[in-house]
PDB file of N, CA and C in Angstrom:
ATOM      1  N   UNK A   1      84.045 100.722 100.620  1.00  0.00           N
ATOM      2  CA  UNK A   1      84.987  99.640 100.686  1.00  0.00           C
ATOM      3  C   UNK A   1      84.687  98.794 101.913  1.00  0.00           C
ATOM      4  N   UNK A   2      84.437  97.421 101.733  1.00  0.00           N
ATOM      5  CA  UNK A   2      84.039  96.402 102.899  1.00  0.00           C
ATOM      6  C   UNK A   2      85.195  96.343 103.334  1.00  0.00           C
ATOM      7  N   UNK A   3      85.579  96.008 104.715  1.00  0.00           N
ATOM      8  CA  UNK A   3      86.735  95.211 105.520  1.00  0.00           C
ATOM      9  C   UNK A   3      87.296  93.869 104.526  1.00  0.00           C
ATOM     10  N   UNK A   4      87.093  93.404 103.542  1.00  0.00           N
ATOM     11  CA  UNK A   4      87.507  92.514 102.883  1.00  0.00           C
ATOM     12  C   UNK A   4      88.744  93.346 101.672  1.00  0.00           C
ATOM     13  N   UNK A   5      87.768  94.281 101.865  1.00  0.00           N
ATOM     14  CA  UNK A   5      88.909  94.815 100.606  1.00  0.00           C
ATOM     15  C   UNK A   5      89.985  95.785 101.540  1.00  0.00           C
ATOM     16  N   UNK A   6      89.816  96.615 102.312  1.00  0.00           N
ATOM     17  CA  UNK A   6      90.708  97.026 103.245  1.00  0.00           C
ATOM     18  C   UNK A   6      91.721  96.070 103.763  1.00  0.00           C
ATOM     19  N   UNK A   7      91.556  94.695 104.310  1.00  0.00           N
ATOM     20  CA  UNK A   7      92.234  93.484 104.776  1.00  0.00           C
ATOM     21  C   UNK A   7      93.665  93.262 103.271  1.00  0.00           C
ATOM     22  N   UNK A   8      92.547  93.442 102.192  1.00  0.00           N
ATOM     23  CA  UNK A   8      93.406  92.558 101.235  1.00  0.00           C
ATOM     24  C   UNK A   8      94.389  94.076 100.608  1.00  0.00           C
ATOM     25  N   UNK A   9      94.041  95.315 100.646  1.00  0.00           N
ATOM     26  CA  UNK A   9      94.415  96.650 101.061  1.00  0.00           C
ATOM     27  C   UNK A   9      96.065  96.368 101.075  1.00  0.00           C
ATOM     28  N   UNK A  10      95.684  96.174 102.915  1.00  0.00           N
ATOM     29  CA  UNK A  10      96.801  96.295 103.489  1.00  0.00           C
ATOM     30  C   UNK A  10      97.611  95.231 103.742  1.00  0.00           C
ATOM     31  N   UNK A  11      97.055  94.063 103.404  1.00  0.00           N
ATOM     32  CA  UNK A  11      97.983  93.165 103.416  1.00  0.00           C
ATOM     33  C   UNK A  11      99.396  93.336 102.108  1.00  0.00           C
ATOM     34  N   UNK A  12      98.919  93.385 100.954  1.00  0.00           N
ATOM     35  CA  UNK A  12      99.582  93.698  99.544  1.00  0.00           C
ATOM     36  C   UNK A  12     100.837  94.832  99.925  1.00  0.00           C
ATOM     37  N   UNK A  13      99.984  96.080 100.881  1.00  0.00           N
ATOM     38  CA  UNK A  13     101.005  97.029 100.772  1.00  0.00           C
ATOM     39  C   UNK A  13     101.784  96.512 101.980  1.00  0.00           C
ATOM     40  N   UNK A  14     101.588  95.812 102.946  1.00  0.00           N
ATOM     41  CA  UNK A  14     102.632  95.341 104.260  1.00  0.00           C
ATOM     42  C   UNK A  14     103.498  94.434 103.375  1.00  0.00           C
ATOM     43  N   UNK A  15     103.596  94.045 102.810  1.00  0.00           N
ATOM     44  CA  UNK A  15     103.920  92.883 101.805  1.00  0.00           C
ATOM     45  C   UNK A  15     105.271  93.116 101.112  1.00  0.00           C
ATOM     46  N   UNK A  16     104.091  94.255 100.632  1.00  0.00           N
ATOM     47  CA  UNK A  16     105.188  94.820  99.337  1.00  0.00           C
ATOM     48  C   UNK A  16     106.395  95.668 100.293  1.00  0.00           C
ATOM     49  N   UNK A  17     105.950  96.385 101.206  1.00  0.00           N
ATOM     50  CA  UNK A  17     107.280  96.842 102.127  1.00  0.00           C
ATOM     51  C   UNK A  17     108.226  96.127 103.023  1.00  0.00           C
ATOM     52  N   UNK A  18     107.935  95.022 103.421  1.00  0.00           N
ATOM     53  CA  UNK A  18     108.567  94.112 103.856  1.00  0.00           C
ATOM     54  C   UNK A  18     109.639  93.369 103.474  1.00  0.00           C
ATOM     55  N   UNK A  19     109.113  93.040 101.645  1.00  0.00           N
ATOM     56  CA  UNK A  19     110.019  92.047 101.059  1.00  0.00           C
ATOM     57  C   UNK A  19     110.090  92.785  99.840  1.00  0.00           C
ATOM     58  N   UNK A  20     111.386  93.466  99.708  1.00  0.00           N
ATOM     59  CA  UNK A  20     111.433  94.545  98.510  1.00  0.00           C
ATOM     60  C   UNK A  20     112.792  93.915  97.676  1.00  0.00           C
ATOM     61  N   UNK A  21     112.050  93.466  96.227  1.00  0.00           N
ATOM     62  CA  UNK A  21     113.469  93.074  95.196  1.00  0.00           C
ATOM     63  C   UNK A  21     112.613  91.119  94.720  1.00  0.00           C
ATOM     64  N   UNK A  22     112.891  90.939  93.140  1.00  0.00           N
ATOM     65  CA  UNK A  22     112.567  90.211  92.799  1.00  0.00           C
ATOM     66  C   UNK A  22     111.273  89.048  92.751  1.00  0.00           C
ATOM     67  N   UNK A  23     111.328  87.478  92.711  1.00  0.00           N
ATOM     68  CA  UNK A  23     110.565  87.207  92.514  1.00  0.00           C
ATOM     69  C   UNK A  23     109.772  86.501  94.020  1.00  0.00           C
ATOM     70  N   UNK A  24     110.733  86.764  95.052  1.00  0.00           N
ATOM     71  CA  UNK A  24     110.410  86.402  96.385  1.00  0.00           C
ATOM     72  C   UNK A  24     109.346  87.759  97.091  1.00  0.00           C
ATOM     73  N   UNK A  25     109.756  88.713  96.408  1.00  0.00           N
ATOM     74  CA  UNK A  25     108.849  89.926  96.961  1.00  0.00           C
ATOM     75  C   UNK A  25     107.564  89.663  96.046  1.00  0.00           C
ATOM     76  N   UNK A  26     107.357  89.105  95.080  1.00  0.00           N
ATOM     77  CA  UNK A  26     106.401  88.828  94.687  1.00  0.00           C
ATOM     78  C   UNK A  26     105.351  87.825  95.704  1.00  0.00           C
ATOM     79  N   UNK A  27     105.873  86.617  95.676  1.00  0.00           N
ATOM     80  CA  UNK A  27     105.588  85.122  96.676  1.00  0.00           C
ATOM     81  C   UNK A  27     105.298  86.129  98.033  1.00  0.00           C
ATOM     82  N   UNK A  28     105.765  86.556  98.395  1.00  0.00           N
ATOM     83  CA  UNK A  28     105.766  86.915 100.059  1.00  0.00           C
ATOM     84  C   UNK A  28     104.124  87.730 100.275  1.00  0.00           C
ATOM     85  N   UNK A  29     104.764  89.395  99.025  1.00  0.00           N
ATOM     86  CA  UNK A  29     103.344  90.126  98.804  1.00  0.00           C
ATOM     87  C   UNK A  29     102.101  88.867  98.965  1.00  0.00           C
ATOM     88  N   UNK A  30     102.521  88.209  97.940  1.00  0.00           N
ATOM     89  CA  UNK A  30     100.779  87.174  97.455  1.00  0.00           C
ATOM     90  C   UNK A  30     100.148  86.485  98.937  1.00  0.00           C
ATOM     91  N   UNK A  31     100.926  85.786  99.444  1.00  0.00           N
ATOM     92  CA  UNK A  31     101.093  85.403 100.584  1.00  0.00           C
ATOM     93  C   UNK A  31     100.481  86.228 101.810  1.00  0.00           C
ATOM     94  N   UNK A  32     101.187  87.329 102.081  1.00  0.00           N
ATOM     95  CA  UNK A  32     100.399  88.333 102.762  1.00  0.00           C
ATOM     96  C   UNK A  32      99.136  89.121 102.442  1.00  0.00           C
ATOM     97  N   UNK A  33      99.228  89.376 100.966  1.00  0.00           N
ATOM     98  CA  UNK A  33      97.703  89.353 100.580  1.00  0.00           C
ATOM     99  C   UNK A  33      96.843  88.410 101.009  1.00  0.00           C
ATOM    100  N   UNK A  34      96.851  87.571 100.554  1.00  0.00           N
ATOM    101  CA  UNK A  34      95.695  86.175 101.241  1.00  0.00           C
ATOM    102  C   UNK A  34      95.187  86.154 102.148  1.00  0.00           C
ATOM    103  N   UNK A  35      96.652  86.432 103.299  1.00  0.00           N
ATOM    104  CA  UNK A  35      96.112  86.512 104.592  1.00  0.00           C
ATOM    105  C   UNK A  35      94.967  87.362 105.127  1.00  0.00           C
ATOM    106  N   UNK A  36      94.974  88.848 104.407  1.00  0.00           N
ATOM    107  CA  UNK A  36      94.724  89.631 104.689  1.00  0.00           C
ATOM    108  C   UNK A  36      93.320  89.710 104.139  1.00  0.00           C
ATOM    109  N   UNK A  37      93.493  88.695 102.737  1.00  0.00           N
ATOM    110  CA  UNK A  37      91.989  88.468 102.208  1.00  0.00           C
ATOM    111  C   UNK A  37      91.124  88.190 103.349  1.00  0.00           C
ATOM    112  N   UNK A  38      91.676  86.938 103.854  1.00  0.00           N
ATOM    113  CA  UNK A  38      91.058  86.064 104.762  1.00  0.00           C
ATOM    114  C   UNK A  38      90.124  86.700 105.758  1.00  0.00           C
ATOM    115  N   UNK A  39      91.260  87.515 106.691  1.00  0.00           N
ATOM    116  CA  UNK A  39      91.030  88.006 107.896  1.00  0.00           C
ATOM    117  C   UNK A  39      89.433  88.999 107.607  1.00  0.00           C
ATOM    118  N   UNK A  40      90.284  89.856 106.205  1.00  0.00           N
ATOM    119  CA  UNK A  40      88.839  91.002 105.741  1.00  0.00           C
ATOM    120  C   UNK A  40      87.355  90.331 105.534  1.00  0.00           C
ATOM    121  N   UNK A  41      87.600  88.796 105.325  1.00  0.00           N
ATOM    122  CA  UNK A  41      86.020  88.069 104.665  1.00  0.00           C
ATOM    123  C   UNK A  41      85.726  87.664 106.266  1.00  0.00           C
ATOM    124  N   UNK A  42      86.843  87.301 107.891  1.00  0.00           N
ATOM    125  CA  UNK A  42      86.220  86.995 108.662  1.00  0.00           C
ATOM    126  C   UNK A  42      85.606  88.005 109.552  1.00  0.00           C
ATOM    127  N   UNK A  43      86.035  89.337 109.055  1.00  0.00           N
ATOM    128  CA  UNK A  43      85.703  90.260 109.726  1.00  0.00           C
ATOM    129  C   UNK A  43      84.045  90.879 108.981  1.00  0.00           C
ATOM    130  N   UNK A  44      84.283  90.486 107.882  1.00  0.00           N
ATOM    131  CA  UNK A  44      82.767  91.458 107.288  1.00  0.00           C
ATOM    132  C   UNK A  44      81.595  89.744 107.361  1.00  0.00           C
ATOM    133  N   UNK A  45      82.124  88.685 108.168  1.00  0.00           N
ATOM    134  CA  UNK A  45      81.022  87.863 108.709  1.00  0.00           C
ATOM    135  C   UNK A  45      81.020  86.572 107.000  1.00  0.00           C
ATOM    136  N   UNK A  46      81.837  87.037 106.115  1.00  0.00           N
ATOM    137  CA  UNK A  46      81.867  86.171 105.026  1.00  0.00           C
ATOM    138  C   UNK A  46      82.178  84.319 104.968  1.00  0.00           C
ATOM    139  N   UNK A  47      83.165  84.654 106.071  1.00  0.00           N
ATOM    140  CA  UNK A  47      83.735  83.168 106.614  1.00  0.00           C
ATOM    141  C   UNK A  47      84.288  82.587 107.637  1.00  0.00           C
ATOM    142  N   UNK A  48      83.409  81.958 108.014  1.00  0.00           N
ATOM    143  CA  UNK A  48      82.932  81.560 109.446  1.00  0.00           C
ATOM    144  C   UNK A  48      84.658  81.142 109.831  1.00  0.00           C
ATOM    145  N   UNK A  49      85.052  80.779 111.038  1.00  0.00           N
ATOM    146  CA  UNK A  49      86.766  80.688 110.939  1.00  0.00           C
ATOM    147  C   UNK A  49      86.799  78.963 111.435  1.00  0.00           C
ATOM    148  N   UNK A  50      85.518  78.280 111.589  1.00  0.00           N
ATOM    149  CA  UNK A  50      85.390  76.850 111.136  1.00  0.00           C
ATOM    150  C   UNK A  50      85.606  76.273 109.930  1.00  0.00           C
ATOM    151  N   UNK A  51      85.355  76.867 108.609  1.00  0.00           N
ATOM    152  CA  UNK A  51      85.694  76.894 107.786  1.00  0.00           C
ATOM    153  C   UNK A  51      86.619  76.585 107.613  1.00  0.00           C
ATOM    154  N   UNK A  52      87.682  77.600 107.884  1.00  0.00           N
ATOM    155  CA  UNK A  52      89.284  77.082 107.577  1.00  0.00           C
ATOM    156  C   UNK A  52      89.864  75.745 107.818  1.00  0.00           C
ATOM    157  N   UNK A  53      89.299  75.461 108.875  1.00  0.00           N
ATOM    158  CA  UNK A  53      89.889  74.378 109.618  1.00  0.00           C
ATOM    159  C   UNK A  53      88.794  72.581 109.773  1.00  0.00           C
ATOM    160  N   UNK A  54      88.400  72.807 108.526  1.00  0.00           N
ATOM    161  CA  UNK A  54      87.589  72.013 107.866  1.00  0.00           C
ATOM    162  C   UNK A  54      86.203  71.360 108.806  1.00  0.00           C
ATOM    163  N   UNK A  55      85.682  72.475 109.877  1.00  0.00           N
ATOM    164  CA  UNK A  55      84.860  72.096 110.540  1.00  0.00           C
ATOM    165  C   UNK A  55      83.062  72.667 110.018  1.00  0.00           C
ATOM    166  N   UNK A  56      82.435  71.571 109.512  1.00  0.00           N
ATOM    167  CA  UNK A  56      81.470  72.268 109.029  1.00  0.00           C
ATOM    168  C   UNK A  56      80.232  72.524 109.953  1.00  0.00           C
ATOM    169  N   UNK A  57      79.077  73.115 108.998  1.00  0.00           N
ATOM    170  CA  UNK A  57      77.788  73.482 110.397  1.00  0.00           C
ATOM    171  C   UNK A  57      76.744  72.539 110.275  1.00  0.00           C
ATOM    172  N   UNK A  58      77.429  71.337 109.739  1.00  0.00           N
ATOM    173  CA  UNK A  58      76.549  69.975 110.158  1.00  0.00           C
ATOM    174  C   UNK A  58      76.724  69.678 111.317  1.00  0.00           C
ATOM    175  N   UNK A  59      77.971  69.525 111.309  1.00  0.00           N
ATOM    176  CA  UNK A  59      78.029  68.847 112.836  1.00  0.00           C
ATOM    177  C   UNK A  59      77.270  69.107 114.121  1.00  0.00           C
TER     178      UNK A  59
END
């Protein structure tokens, strides 16, 4: 398991314990998943954190 999938792991389950009941615990989970996507793709070197912030490697 890469740090991408561990990230997106534990984001889902912080998620899901946090915001427990209906369709907002859904939104919140997804939400914290993402994040967690994110962090796991900047940690296993997948995406540069210029990226995010619309800075490319032209410049």
């Amino acid at each position: 398991m890469t740090a991408m999938h561990v990230g997106l792991l534990a984001g889902l389950v912080l998620g899901a314990a946090a915001a427990i009941g209906g369709f907002s615990a859904f939104l919140i989970s997804l939400l914290v998943g993402v994040v967690g996507l994110v962090i796991g793709r900047i940690v296993d070197g997948d995406l540069a954190v210029g990226d995010l912030f619309g800075r490319g490697r032209d410049r």
